[in-house]
N, C-alpha and C. Protein backbone atom coordinates (compact mmCIF):
# COMPACT_ATOMS: atom_id res chain seq x y z
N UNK A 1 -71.00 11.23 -56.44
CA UNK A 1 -69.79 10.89 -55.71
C UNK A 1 -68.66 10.64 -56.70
N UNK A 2 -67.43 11.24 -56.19
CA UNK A 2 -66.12 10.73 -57.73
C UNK A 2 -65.69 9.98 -56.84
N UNK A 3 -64.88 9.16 -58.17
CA UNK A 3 -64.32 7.78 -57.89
C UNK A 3 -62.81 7.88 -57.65
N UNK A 4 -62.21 7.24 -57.00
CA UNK A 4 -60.86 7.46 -56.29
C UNK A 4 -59.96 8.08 -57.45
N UNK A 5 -60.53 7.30 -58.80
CA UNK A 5 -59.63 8.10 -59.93
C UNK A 5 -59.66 8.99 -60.32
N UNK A 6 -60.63 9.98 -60.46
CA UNK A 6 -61.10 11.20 -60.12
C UNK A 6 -60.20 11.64 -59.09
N UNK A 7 -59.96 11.52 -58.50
CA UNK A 7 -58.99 12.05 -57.01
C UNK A 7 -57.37 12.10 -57.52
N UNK A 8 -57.13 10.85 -58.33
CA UNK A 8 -55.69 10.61 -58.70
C UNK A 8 -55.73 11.75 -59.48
N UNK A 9 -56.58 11.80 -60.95
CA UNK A 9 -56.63 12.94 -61.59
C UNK A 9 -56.34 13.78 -61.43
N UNK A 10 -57.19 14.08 -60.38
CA UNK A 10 -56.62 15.54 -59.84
C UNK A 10 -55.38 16.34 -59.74
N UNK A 11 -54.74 14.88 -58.69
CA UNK A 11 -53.79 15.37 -58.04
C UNK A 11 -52.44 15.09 -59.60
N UNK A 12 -52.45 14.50 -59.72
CA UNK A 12 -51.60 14.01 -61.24
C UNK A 12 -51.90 15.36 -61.87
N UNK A 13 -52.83 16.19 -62.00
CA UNK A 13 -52.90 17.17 -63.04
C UNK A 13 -51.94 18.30 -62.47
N UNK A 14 -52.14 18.78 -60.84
CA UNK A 14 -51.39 19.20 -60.15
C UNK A 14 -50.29 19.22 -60.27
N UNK A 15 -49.72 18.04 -60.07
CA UNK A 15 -48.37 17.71 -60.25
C UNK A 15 -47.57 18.24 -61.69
N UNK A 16 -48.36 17.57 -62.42
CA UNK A 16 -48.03 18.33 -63.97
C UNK A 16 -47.47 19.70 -64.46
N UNK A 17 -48.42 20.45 -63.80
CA UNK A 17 -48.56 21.76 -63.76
C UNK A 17 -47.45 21.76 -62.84
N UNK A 18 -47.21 21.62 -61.55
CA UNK A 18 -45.94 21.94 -60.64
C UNK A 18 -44.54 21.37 -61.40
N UNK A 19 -45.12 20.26 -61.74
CA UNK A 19 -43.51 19.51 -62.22
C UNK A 19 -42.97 20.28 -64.07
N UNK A 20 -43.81 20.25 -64.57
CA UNK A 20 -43.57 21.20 -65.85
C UNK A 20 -43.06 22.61 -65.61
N UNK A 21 -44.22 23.21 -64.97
CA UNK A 21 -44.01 24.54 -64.88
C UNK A 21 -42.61 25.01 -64.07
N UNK A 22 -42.14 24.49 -62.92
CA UNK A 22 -40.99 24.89 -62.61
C UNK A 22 -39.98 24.12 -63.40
N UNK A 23 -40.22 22.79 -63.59
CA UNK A 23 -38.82 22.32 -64.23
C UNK A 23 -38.49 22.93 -65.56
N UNK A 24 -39.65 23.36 -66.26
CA UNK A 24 -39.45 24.71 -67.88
C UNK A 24 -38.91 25.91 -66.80
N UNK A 25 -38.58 26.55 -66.10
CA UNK A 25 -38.07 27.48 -65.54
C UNK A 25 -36.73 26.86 -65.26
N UNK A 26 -36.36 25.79 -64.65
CA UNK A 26 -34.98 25.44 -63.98
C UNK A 26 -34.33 25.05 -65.48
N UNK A 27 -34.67 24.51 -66.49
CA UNK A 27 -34.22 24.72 -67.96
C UNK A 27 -33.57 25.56 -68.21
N UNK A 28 -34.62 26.57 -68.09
CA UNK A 28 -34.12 28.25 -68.81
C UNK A 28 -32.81 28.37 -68.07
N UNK A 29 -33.01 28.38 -66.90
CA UNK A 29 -31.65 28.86 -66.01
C UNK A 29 -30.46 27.91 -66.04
N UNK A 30 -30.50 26.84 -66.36
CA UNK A 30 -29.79 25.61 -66.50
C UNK A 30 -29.13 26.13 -67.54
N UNK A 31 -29.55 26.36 -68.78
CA UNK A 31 -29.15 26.28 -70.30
C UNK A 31 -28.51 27.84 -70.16
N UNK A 32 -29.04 28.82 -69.79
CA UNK A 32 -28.61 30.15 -69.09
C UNK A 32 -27.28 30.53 -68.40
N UNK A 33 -26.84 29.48 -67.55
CA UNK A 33 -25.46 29.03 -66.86
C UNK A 33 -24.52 28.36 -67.36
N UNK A 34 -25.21 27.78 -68.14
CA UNK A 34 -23.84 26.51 -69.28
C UNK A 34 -23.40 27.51 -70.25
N UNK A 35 -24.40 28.16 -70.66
CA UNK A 35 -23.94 29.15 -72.24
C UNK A 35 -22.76 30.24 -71.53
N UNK A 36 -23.19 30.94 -70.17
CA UNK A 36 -22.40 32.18 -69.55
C UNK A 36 -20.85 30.99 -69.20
N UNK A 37 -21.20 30.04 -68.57
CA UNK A 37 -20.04 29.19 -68.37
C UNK A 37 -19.22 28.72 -69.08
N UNK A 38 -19.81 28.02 -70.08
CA UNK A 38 -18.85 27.73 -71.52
C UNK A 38 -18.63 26.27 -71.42
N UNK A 39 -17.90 25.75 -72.15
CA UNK A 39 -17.59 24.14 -71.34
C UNK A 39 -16.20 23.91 -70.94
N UNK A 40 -16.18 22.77 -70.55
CA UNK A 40 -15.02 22.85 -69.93
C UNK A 40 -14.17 21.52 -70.31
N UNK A 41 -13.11 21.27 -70.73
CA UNK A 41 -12.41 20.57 -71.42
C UNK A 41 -11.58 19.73 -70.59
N UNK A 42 -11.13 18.51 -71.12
CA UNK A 42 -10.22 17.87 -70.20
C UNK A 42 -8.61 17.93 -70.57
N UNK A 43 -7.83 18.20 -69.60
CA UNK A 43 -6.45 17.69 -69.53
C UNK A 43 -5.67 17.07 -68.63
N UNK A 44 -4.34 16.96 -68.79
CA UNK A 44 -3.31 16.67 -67.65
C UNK A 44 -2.63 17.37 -67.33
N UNK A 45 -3.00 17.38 -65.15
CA UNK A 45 -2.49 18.67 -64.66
C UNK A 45 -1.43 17.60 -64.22
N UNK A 46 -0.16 18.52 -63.42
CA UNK A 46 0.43 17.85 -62.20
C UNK A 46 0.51 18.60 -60.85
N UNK A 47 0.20 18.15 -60.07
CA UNK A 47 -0.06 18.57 -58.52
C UNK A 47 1.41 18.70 -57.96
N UNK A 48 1.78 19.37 -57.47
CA UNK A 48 3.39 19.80 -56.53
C UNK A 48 2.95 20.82 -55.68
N UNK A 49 2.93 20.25 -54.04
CA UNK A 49 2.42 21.52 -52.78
C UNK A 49 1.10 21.97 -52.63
N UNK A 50 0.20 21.18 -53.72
CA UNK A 50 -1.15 21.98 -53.63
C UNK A 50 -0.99 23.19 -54.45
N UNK A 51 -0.32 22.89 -55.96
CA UNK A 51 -0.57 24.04 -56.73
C UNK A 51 -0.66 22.72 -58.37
N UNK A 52 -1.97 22.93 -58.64
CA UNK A 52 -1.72 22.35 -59.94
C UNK A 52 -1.29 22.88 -61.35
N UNK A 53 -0.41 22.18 -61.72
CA UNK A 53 0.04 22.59 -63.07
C UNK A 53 -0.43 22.30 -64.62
N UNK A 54 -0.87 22.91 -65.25
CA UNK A 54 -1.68 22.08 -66.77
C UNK A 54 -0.84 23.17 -67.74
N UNK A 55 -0.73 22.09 -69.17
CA UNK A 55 0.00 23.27 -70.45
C UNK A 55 -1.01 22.81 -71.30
N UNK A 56 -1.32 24.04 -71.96
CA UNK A 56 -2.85 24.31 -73.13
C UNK A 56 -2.57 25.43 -74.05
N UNK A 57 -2.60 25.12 -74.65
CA UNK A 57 -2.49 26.25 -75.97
C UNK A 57 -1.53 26.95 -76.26
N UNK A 58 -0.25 26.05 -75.68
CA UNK A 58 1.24 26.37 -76.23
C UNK A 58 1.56 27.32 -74.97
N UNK A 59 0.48 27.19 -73.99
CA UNK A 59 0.83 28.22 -72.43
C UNK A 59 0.99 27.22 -71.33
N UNK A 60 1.74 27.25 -70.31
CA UNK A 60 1.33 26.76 -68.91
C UNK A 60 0.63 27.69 -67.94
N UNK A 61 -0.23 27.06 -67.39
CA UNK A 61 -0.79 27.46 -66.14
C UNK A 61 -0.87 26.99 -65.24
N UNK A 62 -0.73 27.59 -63.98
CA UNK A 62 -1.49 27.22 -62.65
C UNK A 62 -2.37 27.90 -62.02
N UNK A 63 -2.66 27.31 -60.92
CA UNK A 63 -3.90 27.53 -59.29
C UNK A 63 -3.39 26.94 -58.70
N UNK A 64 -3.58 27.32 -56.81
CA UNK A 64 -3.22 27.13 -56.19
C UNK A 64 -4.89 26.18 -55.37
N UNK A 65 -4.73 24.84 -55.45
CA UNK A 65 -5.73 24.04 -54.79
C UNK A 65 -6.38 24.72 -53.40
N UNK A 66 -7.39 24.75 -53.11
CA UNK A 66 -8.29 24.42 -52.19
C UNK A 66 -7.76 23.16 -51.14
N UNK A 67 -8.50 23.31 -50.07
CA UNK A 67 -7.63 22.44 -49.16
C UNK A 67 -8.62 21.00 -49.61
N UNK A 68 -9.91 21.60 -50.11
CA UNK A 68 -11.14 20.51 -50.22
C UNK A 68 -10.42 19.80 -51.71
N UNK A 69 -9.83 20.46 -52.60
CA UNK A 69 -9.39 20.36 -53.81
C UNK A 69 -8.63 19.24 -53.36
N UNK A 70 -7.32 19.57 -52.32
CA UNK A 70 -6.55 18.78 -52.34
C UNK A 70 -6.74 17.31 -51.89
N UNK A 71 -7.78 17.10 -51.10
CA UNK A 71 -7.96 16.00 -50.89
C UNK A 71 -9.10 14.70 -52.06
N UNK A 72 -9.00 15.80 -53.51
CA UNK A 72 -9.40 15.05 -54.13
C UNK A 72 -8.86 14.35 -54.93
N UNK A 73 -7.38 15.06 -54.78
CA UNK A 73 -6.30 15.01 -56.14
C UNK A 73 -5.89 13.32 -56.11
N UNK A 74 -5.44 12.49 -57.22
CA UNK A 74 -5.90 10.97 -57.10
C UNK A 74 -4.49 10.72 -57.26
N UNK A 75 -3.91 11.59 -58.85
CA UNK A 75 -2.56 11.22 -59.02
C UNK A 75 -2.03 12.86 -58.84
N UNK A 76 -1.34 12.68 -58.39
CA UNK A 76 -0.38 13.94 -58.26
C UNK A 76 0.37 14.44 -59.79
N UNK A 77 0.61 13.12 -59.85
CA UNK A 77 1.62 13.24 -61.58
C UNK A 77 0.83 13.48 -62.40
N UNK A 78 -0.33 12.53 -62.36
CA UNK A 78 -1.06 12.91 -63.85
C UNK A 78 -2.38 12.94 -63.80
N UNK A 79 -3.14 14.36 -62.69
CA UNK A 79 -4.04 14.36 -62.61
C UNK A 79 -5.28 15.00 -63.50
N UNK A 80 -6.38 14.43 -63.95
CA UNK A 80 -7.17 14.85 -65.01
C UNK A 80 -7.85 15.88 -64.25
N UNK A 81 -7.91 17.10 -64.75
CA UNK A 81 -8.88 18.35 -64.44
C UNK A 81 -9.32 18.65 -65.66
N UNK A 82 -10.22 19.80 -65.63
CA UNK A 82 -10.68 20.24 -66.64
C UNK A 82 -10.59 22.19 -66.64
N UNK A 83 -10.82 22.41 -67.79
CA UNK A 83 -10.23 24.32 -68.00
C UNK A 83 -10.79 24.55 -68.85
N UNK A 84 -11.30 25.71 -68.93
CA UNK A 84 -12.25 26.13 -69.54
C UNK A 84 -11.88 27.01 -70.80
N UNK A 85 -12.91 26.26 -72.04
CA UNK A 85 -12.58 26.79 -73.37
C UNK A 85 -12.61 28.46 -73.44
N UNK A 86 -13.07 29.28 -72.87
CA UNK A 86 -13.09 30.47 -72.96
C UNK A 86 -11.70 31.32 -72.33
N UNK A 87 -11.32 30.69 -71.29
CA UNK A 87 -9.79 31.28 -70.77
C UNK A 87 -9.79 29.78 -69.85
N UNK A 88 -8.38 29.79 -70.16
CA UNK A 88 -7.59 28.23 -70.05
C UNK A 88 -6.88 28.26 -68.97
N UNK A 89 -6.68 29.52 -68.24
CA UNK A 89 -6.39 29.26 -66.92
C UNK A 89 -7.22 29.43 -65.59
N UNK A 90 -8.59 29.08 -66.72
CA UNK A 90 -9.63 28.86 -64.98
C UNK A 90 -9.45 27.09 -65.27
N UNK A 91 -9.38 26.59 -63.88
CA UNK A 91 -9.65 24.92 -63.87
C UNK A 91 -10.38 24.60 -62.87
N UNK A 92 -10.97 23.32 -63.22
CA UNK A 92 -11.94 22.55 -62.06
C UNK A 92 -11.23 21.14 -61.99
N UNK A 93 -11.23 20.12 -61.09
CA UNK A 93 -10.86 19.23 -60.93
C UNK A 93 -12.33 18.03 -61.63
N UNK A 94 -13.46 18.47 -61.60
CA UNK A 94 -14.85 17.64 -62.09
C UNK A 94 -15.34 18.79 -62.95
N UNK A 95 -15.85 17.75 -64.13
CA UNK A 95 -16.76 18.50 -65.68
C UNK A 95 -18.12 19.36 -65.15
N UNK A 96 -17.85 20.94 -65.24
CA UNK A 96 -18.75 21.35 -64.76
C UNK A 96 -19.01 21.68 -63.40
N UNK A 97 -19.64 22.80 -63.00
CA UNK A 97 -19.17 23.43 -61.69
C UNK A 97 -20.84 22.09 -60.94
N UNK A 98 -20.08 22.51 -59.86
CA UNK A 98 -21.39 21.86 -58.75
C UNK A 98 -22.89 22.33 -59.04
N UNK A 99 -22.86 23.82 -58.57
CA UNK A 99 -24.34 24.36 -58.82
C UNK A 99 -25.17 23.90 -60.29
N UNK A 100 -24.26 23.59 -60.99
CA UNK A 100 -24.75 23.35 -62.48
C UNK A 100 -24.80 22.22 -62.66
N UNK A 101 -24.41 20.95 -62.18
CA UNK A 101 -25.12 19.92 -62.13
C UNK A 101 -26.05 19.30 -61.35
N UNK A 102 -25.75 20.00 -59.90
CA UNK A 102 -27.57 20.38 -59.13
C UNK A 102 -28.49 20.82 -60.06
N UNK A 103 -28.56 21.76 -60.46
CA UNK A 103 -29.75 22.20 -61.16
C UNK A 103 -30.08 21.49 -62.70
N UNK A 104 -29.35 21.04 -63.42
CA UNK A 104 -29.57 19.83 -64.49
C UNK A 104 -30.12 18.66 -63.59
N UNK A 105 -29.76 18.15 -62.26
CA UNK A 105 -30.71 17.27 -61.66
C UNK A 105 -31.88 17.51 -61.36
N UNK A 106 -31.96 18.87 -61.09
CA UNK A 106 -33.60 19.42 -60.35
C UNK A 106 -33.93 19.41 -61.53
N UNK A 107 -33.28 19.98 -62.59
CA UNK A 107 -34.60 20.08 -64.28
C UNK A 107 -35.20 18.71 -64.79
N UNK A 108 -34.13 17.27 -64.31
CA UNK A 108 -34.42 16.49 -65.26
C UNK A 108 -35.70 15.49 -64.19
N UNK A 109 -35.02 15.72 -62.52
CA UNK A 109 -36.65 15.30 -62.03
C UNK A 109 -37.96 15.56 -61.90
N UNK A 110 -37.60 17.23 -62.24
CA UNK A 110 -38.76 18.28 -62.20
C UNK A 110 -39.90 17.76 -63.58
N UNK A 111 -38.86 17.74 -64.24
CA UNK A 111 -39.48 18.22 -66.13
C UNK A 111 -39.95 16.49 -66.19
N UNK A 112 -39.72 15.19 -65.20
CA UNK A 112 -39.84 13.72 -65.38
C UNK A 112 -41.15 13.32 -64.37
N UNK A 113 -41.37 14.25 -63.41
CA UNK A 113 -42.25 13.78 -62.62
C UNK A 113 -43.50 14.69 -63.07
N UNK A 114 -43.42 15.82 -64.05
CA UNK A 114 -44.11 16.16 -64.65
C UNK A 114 -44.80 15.62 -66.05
N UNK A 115 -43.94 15.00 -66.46
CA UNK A 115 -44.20 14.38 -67.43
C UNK A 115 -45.13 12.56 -67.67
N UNK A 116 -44.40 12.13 -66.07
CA UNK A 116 -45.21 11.23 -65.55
C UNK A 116 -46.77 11.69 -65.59
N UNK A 117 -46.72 12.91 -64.21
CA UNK A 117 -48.19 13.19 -64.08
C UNK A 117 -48.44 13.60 -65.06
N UNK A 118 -48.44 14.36 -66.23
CA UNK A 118 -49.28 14.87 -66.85
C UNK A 118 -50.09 13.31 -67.73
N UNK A 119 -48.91 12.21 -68.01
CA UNK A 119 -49.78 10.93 -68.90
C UNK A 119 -50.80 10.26 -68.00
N UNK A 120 -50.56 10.38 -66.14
CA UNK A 120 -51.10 9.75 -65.46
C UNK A 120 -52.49 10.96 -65.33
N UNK A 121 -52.63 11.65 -65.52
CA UNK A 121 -54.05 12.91 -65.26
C UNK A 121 -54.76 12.73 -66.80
N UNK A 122 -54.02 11.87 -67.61
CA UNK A 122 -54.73 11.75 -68.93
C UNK A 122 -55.17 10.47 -68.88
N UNK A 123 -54.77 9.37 -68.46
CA UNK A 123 -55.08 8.28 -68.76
C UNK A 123 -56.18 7.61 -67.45
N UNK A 124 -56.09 8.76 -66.36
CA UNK A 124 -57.12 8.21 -65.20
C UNK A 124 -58.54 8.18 -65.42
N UNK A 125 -59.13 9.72 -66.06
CA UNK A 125 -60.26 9.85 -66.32
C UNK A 125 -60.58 8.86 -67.26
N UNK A 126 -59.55 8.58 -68.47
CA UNK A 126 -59.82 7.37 -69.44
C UNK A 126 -60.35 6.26 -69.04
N UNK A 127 -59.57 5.78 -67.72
CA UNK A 127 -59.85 4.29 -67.04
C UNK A 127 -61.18 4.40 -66.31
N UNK A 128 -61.19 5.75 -65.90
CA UNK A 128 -62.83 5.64 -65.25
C UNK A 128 -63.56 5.06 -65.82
N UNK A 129 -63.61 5.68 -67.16
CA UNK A 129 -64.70 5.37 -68.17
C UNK A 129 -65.75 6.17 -68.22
């Protein structure tokens, strides 16, 4: 007959394997999206009509806000966005697009609850004895 820890084992080894194995995949693609993306830098835009304005690299630019955009904008005068080191007239209002900090969350619970189980599928059979 196995003993309930035997059972935890199990399932802890499971987990391991699920939580490693995909969260080393959501990595790849994580680190995959930041490199194609680039980073993204901070400045001061100014908002007038729902078109923000930012000057970078001896250029001005604008975009014309999102209606979702606009209701995030805090200061009109001196609002912090961010633009991206590769061409300076793409901007985001937050560091880093959405999808890409979803998936840095899925890697870091994935690759943590794997990492849990894998010490907990090692240390159960130990406690059996």
């Amino acid at each position: 007959m196995q003993s309930p820890l035997d059972l935890v084992a199990i399932i802890a080894e499971s987990l391991s394997w699920l939580g490693l194995g995909t969260g080393l995949v959501c990595l790849v693609i994580w680190a995959s999206m930041r490199t194609v993306d680039g980073r993204w830098l901070p400045t001061q835009a100014v908002v007038v009509d729902g078109v923000a304005r930012w000057f970078v690299g001896g250029d001005f630019h604008e975009r014309t806000l999102s209606h979702h955009e606009r209701a995030e904008v805090t200061d009109p005068d001196d609002q912090r966005v961010y633009y991206s080191d590769r061409d300076a007239s793409r901007m985001i209002l937050e560091p880093g697009r959405p999808s890409t900090r979803v998936l840095k969350l899925l890697t870091v619970i994935l690759l943590s609850v794997g990492a849990v189980s894998l010490v907990v599928s090692i240390a159960a059979p130990l406690a059996a004895g």
